[in-house]
Protein backbone atom coordinates (compact mmCIF):
# COMPACT_ATOMS: atom_id res chain seq x y z
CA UNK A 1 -97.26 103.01 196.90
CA UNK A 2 -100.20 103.54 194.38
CA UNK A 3 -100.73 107.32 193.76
CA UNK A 4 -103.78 108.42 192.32
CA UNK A 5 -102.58 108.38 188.61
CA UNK A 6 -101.66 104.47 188.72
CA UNK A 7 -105.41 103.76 190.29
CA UNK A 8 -106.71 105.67 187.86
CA UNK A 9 -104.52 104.04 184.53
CA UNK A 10 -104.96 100.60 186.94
CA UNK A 11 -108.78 101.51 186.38
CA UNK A 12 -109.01 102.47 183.14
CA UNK A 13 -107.21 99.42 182.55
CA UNK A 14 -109.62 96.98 184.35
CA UNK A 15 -112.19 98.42 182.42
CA UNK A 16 -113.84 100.88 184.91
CA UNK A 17 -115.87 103.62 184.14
CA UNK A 18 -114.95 106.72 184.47
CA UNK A 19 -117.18 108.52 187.69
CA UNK A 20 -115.39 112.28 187.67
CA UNK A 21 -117.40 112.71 183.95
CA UNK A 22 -120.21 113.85 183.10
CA UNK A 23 -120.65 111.96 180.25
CA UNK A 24 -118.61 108.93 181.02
CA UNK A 25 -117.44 106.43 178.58
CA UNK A 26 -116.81 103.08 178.33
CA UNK A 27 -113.05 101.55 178.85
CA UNK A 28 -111.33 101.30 175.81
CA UNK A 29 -110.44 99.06 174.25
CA UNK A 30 -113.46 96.64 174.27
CA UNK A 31 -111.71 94.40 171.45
CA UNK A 32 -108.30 92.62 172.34
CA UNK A 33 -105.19 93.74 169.62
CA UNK A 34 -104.64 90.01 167.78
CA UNK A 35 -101.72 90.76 166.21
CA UNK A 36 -97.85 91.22 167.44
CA UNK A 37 -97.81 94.97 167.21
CA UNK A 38 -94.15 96.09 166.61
CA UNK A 39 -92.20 97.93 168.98
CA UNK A 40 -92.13 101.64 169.05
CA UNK A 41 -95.10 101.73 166.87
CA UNK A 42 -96.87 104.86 167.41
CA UNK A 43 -100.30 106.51 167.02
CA UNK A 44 -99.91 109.31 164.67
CA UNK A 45 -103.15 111.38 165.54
CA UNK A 46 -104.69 111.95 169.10
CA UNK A 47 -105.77 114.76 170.65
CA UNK A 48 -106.35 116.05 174.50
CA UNK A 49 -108.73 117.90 175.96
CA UNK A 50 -107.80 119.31 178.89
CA UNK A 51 -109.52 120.67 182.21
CA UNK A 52 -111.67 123.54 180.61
CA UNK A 53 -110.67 125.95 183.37
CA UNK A 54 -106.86 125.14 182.47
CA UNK A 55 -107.60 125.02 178.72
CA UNK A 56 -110.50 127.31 178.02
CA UNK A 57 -111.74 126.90 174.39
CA UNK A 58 -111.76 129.21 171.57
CA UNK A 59 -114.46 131.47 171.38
CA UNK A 60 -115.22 130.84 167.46
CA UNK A 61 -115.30 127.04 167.63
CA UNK A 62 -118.15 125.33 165.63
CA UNK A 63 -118.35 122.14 168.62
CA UNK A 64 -117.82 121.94 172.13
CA UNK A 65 -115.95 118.07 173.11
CA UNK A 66 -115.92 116.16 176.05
CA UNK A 67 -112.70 115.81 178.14
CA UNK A 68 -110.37 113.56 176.97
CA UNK A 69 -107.67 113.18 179.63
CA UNK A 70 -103.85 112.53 178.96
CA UNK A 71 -104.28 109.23 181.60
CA UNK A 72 -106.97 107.94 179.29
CA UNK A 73 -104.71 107.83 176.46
CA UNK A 74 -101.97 106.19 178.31
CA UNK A 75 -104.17 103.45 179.64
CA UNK A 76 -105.29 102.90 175.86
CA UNK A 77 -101.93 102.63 174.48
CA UNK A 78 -101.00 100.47 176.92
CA UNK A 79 -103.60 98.08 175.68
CA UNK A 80 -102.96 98.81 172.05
CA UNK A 81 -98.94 98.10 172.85
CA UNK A 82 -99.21 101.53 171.32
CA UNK A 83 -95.39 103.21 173.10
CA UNK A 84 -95.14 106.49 170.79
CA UNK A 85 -97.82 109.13 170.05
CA UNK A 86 -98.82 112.58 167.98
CA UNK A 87 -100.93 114.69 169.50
CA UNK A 88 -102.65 117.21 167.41
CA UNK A 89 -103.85 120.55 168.92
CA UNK A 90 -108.18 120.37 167.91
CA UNK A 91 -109.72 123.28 165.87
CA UNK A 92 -111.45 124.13 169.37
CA UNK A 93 -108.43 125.58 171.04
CA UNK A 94 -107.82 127.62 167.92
CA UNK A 95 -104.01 129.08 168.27
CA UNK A 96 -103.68 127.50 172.11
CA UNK A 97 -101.53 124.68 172.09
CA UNK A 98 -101.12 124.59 175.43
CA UNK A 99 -103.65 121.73 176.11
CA UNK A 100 -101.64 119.70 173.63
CA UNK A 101 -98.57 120.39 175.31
CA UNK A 102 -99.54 119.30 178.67
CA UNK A 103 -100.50 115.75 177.05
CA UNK A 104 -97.11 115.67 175.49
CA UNK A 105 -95.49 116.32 178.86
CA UNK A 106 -97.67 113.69 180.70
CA UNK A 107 -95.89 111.07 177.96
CA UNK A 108 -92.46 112.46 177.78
CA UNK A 109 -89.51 111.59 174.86
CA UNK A 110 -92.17 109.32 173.42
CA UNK A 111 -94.39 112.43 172.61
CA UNK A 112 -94.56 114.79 169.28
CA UNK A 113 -96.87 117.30 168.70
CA UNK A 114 -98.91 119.28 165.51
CA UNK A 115 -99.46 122.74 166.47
CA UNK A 116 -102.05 124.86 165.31
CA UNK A 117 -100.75 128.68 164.28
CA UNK A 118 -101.53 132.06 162.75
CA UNK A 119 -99.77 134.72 160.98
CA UNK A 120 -99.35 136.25 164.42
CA UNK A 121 -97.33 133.10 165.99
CA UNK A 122 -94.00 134.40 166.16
CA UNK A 123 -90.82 132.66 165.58
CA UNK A 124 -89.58 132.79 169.13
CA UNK A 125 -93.02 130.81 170.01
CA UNK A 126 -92.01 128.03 167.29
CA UNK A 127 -88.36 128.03 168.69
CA UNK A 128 -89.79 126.96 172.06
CA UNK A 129 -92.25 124.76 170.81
CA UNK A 130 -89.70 122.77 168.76
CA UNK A 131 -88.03 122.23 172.02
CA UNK A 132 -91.21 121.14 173.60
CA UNK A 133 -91.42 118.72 170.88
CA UNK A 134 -93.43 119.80 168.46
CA UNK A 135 -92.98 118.79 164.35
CA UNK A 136 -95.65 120.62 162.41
CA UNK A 137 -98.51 122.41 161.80
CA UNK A 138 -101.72 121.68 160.88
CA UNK A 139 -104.16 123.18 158.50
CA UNK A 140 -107.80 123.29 159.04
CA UNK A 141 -109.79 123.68 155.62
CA UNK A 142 -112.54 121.38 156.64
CA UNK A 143 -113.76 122.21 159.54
CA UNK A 144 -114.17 125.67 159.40
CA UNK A 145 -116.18 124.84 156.18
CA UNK A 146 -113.34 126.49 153.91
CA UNK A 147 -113.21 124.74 150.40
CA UNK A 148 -113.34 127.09 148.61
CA UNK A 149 -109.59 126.71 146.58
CA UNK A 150 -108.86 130.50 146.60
CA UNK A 151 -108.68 130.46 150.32
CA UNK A 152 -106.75 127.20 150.30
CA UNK A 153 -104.04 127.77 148.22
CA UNK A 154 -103.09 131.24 148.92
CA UNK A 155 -103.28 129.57 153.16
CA UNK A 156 -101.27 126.27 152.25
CA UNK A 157 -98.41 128.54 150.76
CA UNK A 158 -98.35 130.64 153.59
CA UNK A 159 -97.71 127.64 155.54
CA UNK A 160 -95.56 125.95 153.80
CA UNK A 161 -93.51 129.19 153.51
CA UNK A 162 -93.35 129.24 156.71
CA UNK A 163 -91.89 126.08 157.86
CA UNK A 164 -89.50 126.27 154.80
CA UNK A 165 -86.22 126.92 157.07
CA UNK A 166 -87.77 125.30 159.97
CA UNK A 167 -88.13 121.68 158.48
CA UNK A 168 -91.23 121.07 160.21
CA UNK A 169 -94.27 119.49 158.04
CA UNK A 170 -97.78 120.75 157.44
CA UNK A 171 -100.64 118.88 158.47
CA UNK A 172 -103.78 119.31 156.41
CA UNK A 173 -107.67 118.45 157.60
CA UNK A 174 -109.35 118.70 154.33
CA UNK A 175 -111.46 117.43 151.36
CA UNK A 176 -110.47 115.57 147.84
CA UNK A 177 -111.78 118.41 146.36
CA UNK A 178 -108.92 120.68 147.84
CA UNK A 179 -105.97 118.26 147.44
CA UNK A 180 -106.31 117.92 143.45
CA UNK A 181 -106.53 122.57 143.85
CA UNK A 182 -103.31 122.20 145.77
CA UNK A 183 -101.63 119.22 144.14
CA UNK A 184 -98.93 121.09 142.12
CA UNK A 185 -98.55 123.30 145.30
CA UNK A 186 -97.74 119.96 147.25
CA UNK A 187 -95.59 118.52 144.27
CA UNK A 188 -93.30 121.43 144.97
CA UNK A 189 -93.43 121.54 148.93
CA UNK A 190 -89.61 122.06 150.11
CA UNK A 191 -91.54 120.46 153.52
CA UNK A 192 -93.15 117.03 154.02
CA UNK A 193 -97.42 117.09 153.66
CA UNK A 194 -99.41 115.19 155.35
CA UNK A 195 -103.09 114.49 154.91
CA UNK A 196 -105.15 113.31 157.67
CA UNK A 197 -108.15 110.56 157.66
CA UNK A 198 -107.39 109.33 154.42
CA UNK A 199 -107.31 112.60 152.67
CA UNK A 200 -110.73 112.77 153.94
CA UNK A 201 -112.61 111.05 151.24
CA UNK A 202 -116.52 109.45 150.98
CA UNK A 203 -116.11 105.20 150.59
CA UNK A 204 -119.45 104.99 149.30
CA UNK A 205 -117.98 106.86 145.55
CA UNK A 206 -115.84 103.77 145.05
CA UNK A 207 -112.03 104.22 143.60
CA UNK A 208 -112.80 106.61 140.83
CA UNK A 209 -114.19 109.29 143.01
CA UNK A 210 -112.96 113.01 142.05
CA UNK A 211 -109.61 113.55 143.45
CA UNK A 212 -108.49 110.16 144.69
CA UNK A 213 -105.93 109.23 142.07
CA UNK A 214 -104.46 112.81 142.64
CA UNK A 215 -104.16 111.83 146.26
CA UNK A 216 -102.62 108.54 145.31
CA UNK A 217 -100.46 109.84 142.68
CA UNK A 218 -99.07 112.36 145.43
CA UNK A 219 -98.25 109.66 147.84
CA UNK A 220 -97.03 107.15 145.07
CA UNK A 221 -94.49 110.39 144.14
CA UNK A 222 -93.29 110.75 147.62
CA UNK A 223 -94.65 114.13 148.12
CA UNK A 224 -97.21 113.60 150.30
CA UNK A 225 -98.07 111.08 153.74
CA UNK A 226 -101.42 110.14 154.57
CA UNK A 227 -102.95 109.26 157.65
CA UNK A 228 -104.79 105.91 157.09
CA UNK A 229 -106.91 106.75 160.67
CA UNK A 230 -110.58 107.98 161.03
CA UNK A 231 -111.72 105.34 159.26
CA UNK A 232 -115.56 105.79 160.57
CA UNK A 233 -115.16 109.67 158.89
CA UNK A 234 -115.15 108.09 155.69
CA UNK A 235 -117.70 105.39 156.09
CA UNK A 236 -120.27 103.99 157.05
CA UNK A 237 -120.05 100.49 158.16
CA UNK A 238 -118.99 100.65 161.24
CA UNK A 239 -117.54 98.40 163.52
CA UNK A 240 -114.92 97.30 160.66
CA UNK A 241 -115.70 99.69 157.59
CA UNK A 242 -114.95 96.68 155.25
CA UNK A 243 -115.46 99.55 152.08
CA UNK A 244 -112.35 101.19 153.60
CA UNK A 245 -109.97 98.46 152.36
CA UNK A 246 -109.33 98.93 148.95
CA UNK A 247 -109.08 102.48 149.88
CA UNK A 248 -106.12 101.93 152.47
CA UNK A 249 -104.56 98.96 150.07
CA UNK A 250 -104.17 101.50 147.12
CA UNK A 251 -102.67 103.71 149.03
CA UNK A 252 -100.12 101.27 151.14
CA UNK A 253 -99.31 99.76 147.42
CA UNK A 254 -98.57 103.42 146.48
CA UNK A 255 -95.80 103.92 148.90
CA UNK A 256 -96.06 102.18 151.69
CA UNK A 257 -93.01 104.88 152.53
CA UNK A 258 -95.57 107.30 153.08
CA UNK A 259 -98.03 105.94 155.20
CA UNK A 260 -98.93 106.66 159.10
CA UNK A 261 -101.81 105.21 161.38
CA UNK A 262 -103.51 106.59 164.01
CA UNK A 263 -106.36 106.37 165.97
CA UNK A 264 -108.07 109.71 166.01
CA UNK A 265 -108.77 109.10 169.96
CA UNK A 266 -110.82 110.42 171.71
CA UNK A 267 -112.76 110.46 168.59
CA UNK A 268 -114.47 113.89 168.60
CA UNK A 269 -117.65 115.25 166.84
CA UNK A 270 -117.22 117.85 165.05
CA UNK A 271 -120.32 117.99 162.47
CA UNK A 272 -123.04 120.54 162.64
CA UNK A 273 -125.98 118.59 164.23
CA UNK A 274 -129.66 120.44 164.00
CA UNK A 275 -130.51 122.19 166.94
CA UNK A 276 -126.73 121.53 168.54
CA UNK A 277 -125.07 124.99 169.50
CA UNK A 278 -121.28 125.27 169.32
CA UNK A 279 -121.35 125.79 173.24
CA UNK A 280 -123.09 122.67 173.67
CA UNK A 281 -121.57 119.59 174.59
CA UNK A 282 -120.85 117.03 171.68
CA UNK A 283 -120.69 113.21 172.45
CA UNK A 284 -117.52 111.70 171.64
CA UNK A 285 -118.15 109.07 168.90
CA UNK A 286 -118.09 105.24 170.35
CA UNK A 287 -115.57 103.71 168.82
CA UNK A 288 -113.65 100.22 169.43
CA UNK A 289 -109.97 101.03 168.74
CA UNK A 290 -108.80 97.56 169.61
CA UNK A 291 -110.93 96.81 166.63
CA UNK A 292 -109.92 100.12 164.57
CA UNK A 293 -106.45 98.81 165.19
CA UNK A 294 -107.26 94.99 164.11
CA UNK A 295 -107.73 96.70 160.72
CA UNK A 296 -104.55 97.10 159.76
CA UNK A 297 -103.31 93.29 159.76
CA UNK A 298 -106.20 93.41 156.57
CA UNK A 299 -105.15 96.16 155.35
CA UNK A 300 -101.18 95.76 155.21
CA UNK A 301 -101.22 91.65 155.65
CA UNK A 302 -97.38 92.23 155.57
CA UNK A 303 -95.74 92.88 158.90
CA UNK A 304 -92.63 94.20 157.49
CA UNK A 305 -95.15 96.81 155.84
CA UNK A 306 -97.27 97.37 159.44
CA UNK A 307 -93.80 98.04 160.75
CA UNK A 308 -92.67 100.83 158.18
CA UNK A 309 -96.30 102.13 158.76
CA UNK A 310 -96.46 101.81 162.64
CA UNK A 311 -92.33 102.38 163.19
CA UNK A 312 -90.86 103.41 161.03
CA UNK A 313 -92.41 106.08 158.63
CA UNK A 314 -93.45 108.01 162.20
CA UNK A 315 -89.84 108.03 163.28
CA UNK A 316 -88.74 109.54 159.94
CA UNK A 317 -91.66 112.45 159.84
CA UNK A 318 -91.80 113.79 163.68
CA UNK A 319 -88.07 112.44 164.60
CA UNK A 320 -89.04 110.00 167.24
């Protein structure tokens, strides 16, 4: 018998539209994958956003997001051939990773999780969480509109300290700018580092841009992963962001070792918009990920190399 989670996934699926949203969304994927996606690949960024009366926000956020439900995901991935996933706990929840949990749940062993922590998070908390699945922490210096390098260092220690005995990585939102401040810090790391959206660099400065080959040289050394996801944060030219390619190509020739995709679903807003309070909602950007994911064939025309990126460099950094 159908219960109301397979009508709904059966739904989403079909390509119905949402009708229990206020600001409903198209069905995802609107582009068809067209290439053999391996198995177990996994999408190494996501994030939930639960029931607000469940999963209240954080008071200090700088954006309020739409829902984004864990059935949504699950429908997606199912038409990505997506099996594994990361979810990341937003900047909106602040230290509550409790939304991010309940997604994990919803997807079982096939589930890993980035937690967001403070200096108050104690150890007993990360014991538990490590049982609940979770791999690392993440970092926030972009965001919050910190880049200024003698808040980011002295924080990215602290982190990194802090994960030293517990093996888990650290996850960092941030600029070019702060990765060459931090690269010696990262060259060092006793954990793994991971920088999401492609280090979060602008495609319209071209290869040389400030901070780039520090970012490469990192993940050509081993010391660093980056997420080649977000694509549309770094330029432009949407629906494909063709200026994006060299960009992802240096890196994969890097070290394709140290390379992880993801989608960045549900594809939240977080810049400052004119007039837009932190209270108010913010759309969810449109984005095809059938299409985002039809990227990486030109990208990493290899499929031994999709597979290290989509299989087996996830498996290695959040033990799938």
């Amino acid at each position: 018998m159908l219960n109301r989670r397979s009508v709904l996934l059966a739904s989403l699926a079909a390509g119905v539209a949402m009708t229990n949203r206020a600001h409903a969304r198209a069905a995802q994927p609107a582009t068809p994958i067209n290439f053999d996606v391996p198995a177990h690949a996994c999408d190494c960024h996501t994030h939930i956003h639960g029931d607000v009366e469940k999963f209240p926000f954080f008071a200090g956020r700088v954006y309020t997001p739409e829902p984004a439900s864990p059935e949504e995901m699950a429908a997606l991935h199912k038409a990505l051939h997506i099996e594994r996933v990361v979810i990341v706990t937003p900047s909106v929840y602040g230290t509550d990773n409790s939304s991010t949990l309940f997604g994990m749940k919803a997807r079982g062993a096939t589930a890993r999780g980035v937690a967001v922590i403070d200096d108050k998070t104690p150890e007993s908390a990360l014991d538990t969480m490590h049982q609940d699945g979770f791999r690392g922490i993440r970092l926030n210096l972009a965001t919050g509109g910190v880049n200024d390098p003698n808040v980011g260092r002295p924080r990215f220690t602290a982190a990194v300290e802090r994960m030293r005995t517990r093996g888990w990585h650290v996850q960092l939102y941030t600029t070019l700018t702060m990765i060459s401040a931090i690269k010696d810090l990262v060259e060092t790391s006793p954990v793994p580092v991971v920088f999401d959206h492609f280090g979060g660099l602008d495609a319209s400065l071209g290869l040389e841009q400030p901070g780039f080959s520090d970012l490469v040289a990192l993940v050509k050394s081993g010391k660093a992963y980056v997420k080649i996801s977000g694509a549309y944060r770094s330029s432009k030219l949407a629906p494909d962001y063709q200026d994006m390619v060299p960009y992802a190509r240096a890196l994969i020739t890097a070290n394709a070792d140290r390379i992880v995709w993801g989608t960045d679903w549900p594809h939240p807003d977080s810049s400052r918009v004119e007039g837009r309070k932190p209270t108010d909602i913010a759309p969810l950007y449109q984005i095809d990920d059938g299409r985002l994911l039809n990227q990486l064939p030109v990208w990493a025309p290899d499929a031994e190399v999709r597979k290290k990126i989509l299989v087996d460099n996830p498996a290695r950094l959040y033990g799938f």
